[in-house]
Every structure is written in C-alpha cells, then in structure tokens.
N, C-alpha and C. Protein backbone atom coordinates (compact mmCIF):
# COMPACT_ATOMS: atom_id res chain seq x y z
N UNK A 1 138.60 80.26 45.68
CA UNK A 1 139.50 81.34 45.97
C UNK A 1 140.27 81.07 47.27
N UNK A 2 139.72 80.17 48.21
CA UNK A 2 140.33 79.81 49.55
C UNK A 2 141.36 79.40 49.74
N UNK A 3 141.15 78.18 48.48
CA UNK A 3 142.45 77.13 48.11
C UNK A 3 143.31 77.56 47.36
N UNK A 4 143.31 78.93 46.72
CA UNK A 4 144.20 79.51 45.93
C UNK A 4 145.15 80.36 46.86
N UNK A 5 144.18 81.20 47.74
CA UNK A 5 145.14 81.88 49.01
C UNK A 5 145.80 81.03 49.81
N UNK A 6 145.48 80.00 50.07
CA UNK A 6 145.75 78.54 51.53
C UNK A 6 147.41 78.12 50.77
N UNK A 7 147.05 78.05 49.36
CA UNK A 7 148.28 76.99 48.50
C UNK A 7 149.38 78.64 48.30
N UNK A 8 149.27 79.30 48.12
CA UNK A 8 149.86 80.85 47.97
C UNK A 8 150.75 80.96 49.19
N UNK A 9 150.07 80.83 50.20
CA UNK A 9 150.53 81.85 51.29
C UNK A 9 150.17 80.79 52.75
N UNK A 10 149.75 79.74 53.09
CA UNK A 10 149.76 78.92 53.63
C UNK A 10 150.79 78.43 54.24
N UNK A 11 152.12 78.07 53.57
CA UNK A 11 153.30 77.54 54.28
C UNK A 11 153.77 78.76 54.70
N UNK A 12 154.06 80.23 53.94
CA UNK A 12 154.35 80.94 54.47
C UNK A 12 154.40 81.33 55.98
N UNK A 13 152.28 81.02 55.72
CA UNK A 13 151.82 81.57 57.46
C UNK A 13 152.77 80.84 58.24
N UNK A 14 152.82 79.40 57.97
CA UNK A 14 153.46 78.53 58.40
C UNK A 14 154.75 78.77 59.21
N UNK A 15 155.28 79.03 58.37
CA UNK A 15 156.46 79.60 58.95
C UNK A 15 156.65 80.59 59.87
N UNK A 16 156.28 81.91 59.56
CA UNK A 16 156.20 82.93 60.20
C UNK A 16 155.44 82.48 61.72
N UNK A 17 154.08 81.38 62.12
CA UNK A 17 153.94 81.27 62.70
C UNK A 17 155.17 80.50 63.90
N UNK A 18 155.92 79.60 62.91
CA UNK A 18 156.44 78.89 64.04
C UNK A 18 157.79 79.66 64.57
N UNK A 19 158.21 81.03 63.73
CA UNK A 19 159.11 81.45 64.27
C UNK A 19 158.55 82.26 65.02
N UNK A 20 157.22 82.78 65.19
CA UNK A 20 156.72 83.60 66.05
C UNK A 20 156.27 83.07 67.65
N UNK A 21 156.26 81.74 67.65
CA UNK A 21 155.74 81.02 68.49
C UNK A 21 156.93 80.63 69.11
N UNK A 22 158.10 80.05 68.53
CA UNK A 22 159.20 78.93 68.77
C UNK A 22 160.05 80.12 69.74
N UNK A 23 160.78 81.13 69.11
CA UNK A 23 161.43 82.01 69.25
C UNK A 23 161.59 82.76 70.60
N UNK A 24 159.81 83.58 70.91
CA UNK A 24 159.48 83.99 72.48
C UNK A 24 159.54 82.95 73.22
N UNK A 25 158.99 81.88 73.11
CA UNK A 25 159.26 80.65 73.75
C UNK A 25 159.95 80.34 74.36
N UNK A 26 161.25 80.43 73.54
CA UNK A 26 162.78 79.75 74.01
C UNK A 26 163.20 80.94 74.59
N UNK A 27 162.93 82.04 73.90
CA UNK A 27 164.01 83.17 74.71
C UNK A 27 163.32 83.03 76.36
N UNK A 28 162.46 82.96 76.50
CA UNK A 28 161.69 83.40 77.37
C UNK A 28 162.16 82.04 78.45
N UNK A 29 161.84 80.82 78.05
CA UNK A 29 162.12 79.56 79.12
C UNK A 29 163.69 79.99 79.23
N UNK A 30 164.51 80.48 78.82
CA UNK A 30 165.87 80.39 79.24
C UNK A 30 166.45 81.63 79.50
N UNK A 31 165.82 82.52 79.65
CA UNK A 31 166.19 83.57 79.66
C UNK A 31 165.20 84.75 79.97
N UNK A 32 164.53 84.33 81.28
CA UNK A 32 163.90 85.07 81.91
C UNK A 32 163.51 86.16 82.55
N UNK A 33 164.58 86.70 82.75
CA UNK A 33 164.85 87.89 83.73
C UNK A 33 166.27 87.85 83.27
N UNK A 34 167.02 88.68 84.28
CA UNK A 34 168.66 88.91 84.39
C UNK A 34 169.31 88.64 83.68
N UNK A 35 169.54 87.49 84.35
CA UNK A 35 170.00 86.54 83.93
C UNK A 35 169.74 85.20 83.49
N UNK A 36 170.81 84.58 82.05
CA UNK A 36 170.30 83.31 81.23
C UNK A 36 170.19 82.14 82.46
N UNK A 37 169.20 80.88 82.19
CA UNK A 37 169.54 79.98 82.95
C UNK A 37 170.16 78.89 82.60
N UNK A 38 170.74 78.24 83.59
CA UNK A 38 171.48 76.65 83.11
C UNK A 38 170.55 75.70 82.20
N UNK A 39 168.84 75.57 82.36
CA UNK A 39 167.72 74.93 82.03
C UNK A 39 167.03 75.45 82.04
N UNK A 40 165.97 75.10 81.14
CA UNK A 40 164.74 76.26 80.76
C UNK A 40 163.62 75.99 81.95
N UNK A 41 163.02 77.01 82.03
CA UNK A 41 161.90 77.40 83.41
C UNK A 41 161.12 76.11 82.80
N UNK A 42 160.63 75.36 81.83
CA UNK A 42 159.78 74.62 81.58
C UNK A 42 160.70 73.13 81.49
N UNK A 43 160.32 72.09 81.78
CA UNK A 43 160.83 70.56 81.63
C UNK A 43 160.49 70.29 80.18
N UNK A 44 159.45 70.50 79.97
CA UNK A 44 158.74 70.14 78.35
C UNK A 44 159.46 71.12 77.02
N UNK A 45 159.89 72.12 77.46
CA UNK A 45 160.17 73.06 76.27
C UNK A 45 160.82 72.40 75.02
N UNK A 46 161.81 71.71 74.95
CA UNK A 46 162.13 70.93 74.12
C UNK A 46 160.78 69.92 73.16
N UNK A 47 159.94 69.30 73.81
CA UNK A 47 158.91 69.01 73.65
C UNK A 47 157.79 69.84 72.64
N UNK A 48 157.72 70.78 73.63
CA UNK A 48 156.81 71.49 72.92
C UNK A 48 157.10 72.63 71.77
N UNK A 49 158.74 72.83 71.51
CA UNK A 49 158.88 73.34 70.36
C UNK A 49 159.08 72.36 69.22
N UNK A 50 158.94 71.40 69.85
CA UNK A 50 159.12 70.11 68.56
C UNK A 50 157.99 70.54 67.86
N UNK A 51 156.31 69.97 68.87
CA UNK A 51 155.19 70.06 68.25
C UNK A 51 154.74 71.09 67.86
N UNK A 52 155.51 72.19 68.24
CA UNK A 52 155.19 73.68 66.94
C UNK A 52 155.86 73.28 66.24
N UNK A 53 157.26 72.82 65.56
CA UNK A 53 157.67 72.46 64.32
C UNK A 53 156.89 71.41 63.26
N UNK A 54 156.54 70.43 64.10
CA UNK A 54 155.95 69.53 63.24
C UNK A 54 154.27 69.82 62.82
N UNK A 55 153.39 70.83 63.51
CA UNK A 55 151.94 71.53 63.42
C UNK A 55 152.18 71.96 62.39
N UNK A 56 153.56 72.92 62.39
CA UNK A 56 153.66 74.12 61.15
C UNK A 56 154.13 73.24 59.51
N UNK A 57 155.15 72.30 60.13
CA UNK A 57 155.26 71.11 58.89
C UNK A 57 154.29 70.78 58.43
N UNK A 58 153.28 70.51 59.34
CA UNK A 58 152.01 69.40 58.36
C UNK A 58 150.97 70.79 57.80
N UNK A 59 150.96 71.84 58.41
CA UNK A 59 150.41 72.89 57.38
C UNK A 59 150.86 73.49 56.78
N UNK A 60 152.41 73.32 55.98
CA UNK A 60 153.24 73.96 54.75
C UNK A 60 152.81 72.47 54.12
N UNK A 61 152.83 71.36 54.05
CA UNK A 61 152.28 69.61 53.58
C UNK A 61 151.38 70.29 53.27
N UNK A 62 149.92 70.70 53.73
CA UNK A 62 148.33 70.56 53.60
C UNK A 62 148.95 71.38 52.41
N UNK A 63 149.73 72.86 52.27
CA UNK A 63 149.39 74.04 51.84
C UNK A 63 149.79 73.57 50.29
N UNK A 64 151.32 72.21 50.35
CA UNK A 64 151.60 72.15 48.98
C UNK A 64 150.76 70.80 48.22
N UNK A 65 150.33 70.23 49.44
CA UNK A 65 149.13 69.46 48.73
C UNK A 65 147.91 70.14 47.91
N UNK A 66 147.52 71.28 48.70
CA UNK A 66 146.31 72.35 48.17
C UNK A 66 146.78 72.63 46.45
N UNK A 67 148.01 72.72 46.62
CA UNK A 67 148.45 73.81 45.51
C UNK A 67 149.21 72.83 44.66
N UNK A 68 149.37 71.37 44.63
CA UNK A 68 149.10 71.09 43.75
C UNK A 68 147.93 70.44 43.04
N UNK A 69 147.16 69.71 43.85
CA UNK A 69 145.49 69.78 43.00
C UNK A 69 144.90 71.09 42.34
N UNK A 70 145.54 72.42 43.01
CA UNK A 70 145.03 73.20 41.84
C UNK A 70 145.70 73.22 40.46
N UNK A 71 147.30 72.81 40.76
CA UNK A 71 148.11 72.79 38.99
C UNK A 71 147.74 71.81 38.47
N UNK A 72 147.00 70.45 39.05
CA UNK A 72 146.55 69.60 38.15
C UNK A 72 145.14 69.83 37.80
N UNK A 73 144.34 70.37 38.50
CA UNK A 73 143.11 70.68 38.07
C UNK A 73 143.08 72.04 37.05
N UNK A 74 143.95 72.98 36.97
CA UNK A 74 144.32 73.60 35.82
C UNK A 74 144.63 73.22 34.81
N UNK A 75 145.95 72.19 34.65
CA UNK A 75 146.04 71.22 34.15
C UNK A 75 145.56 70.42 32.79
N UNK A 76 143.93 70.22 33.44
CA UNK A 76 142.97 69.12 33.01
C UNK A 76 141.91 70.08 31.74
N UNK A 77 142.34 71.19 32.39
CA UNK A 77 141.08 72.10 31.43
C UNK A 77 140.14 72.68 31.88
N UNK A 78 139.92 71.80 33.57
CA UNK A 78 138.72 72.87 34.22
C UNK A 78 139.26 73.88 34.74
N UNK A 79 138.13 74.82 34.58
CA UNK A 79 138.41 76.17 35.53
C UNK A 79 138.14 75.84 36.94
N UNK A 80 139.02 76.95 37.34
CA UNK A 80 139.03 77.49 39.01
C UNK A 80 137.78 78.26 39.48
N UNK A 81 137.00 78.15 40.14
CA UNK A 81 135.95 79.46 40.60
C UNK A 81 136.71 80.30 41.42
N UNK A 82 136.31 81.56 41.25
CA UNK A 82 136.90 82.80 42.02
C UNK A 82 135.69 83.68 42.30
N UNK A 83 135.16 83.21 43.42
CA UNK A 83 134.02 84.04 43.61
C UNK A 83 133.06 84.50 42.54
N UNK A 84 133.47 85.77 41.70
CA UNK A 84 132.02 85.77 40.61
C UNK A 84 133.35 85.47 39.03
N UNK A 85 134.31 85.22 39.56
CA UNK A 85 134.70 84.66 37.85
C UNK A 85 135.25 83.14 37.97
N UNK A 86 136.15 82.75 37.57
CA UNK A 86 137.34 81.72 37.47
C UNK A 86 138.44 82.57 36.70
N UNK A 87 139.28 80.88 37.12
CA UNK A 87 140.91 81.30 36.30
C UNK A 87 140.67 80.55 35.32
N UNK A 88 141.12 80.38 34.16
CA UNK A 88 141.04 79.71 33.47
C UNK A 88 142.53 78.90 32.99
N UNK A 89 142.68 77.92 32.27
CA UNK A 89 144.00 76.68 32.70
C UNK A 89 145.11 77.57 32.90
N UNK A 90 145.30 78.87 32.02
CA UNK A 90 146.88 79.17 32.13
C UNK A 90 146.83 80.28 33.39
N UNK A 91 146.04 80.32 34.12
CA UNK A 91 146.27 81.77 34.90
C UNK A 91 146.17 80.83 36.08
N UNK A 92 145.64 79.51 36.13
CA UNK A 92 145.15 78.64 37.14
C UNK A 92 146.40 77.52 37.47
N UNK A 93 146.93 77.30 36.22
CA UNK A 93 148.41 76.98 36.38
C UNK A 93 149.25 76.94 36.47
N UNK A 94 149.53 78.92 36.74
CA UNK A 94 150.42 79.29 37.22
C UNK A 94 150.78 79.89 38.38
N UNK A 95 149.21 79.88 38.98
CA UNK A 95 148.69 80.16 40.45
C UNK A 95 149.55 78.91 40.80
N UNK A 96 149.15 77.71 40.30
CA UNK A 96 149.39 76.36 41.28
C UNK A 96 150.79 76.00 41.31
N UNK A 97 151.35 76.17 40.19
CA UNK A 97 152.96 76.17 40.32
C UNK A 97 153.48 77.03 41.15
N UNK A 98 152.86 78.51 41.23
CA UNK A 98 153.20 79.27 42.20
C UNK A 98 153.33 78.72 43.52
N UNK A 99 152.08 78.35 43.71
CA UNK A 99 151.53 77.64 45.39
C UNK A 99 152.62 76.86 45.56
N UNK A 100 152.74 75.46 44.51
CA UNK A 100 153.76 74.71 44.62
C UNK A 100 155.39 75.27 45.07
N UNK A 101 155.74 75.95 44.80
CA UNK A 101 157.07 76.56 44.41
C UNK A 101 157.31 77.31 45.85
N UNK A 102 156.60 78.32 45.92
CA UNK A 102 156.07 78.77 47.57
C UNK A 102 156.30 77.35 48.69
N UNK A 103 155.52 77.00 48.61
CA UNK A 103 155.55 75.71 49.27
C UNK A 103 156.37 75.29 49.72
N UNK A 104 156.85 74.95 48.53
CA UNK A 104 158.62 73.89 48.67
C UNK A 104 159.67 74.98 49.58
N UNK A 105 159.50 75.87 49.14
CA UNK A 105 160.57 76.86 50.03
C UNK A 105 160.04 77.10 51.32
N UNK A 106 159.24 77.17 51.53
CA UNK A 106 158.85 77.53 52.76
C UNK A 106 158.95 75.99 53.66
N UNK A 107 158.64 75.03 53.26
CA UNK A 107 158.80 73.60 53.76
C UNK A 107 160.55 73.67 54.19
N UNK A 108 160.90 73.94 53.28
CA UNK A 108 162.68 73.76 53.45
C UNK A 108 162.69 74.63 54.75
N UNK A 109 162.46 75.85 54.73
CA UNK A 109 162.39 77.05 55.91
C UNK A 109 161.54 76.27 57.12
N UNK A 110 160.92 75.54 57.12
CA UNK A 110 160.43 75.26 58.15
C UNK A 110 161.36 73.56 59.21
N UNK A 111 162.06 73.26 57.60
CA UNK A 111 162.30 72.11 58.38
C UNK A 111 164.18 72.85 58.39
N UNK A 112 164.53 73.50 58.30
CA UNK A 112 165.89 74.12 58.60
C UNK A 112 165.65 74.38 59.92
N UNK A 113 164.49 75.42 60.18
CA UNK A 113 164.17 76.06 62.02
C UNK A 113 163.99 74.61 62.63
N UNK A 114 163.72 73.83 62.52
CA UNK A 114 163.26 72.35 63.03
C UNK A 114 164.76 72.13 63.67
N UNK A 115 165.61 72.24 62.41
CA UNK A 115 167.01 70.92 62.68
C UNK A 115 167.60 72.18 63.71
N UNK A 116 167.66 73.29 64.35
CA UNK A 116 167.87 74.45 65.42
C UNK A 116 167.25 73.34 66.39
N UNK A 117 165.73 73.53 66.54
CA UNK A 117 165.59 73.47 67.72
C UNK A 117 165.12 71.45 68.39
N UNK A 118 166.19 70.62 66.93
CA UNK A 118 166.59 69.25 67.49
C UNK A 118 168.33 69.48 67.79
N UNK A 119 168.96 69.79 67.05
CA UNK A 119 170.47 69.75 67.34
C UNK A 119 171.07 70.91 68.07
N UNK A 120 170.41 71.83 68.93
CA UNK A 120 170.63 72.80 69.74
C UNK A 120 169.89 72.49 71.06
N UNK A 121 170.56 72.35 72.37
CA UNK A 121 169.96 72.01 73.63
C UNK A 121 169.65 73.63 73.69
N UNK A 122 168.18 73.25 74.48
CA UNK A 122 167.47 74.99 74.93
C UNK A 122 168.55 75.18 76.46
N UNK A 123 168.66 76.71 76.00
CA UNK A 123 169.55 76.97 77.38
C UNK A 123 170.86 76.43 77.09
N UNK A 124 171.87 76.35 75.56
CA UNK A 124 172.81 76.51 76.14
C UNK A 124 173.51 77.52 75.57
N UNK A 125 175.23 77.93 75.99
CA UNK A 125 175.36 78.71 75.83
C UNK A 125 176.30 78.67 74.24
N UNK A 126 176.80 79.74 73.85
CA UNK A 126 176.94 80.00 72.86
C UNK A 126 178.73 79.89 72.45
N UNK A 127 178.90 80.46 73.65
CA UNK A 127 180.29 80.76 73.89
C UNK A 127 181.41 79.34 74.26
C-alpha cells in the first residue's frame, strides 16, 4: 500500500515541496526587508536552490520508478497486497499507469521550476 501511495502522490509531494522550499528562499535572500537587494543575503543561494531542484527530481525519478514496477507487476498477474486485501491485475494496473502518468507530469513541473531558478539570476530585477 506504501508503494501505491509513494508512486500516486510522491512526485507530487515533490513538487509542492520544492516550491515550498525554493520560493521563501529566494524571496527571502533577495528581498529581505524594505527593500529588494542588488545580491542575495546568501553567496550559495543559487547553489542551494539547485540542490532542492535536483533532491525533488530524484524523488519524482524514485516515485515513477515505484509506479512503474507496480504496472508491470500488475501486469504479470500477481496481485498487489493492500494491507488485509490486494488489487488484483486490472485495479493494480491502473493504479500504476496512474502513478506513472502522475509522475511524468509532475517530473515536467519539477524540471520547468528548475529551468527558473538556472536561467534567472536570484536578485534580479524584472523591469
């Protein structure tokens, strides 16, 4: 049932995490108080919103890897365990296509926020 929620809703978290993380981040190194700054309060910020992009990448990866060993293990004919039942192939293979499908979109969503915060310098302006 773990790997059914993980492959479901996994890249999702994914996402949501790195815009939750990336977002205060940046507003915050560049835009502290008052007024915006020329450079962000941190030297690394660039840095370190990379490695929230690429954390959250490799766990939308884990989430559509999860979710497809479950459409192939549906697939095959075995059942899924679900605590006190299973799925059985067609309810188990459409969980995993689900997962899959989820996945893929949310991967795209994660690597779109990515190409923001490589082809956008933190701190500049807009205008």
């Amino acid at each position: 049932m773990l790997r059914t929620i993980v492959s479901l809703f996994g890249a999702a978290a994914a996402w949501v995490a790195q815009m939750s993380l990336s977002e205060p981040l940046a507003a915050y190194g560049c835009y502290p108080h008052e007024a915006p700054l020329p450079t962000p309060l941190w030297a690394s910020l660039p840095a370190i919103l990379i490695t929230i992009s690429l954390a959250c990448l490799a766990a939308g990866l884990v989430s559509g890897y999860i979710a497809r060993g479950l459409w192939k293990q549906a697939g095959t004919g075995h059942a899924i365990a679900a605590g006190s039942g299973s799925f059985d192939g067609g309810q188990g293979r459409f969980l995993g296509i689900l997962g899959l499908l989820s996945s893929f979109v949310f991967i795209i969503a994660i690597l779109f926020t990515s190409c923001a915060v490589i082809l956008v310098s933190p701190c500049s302006p807009w205008v």
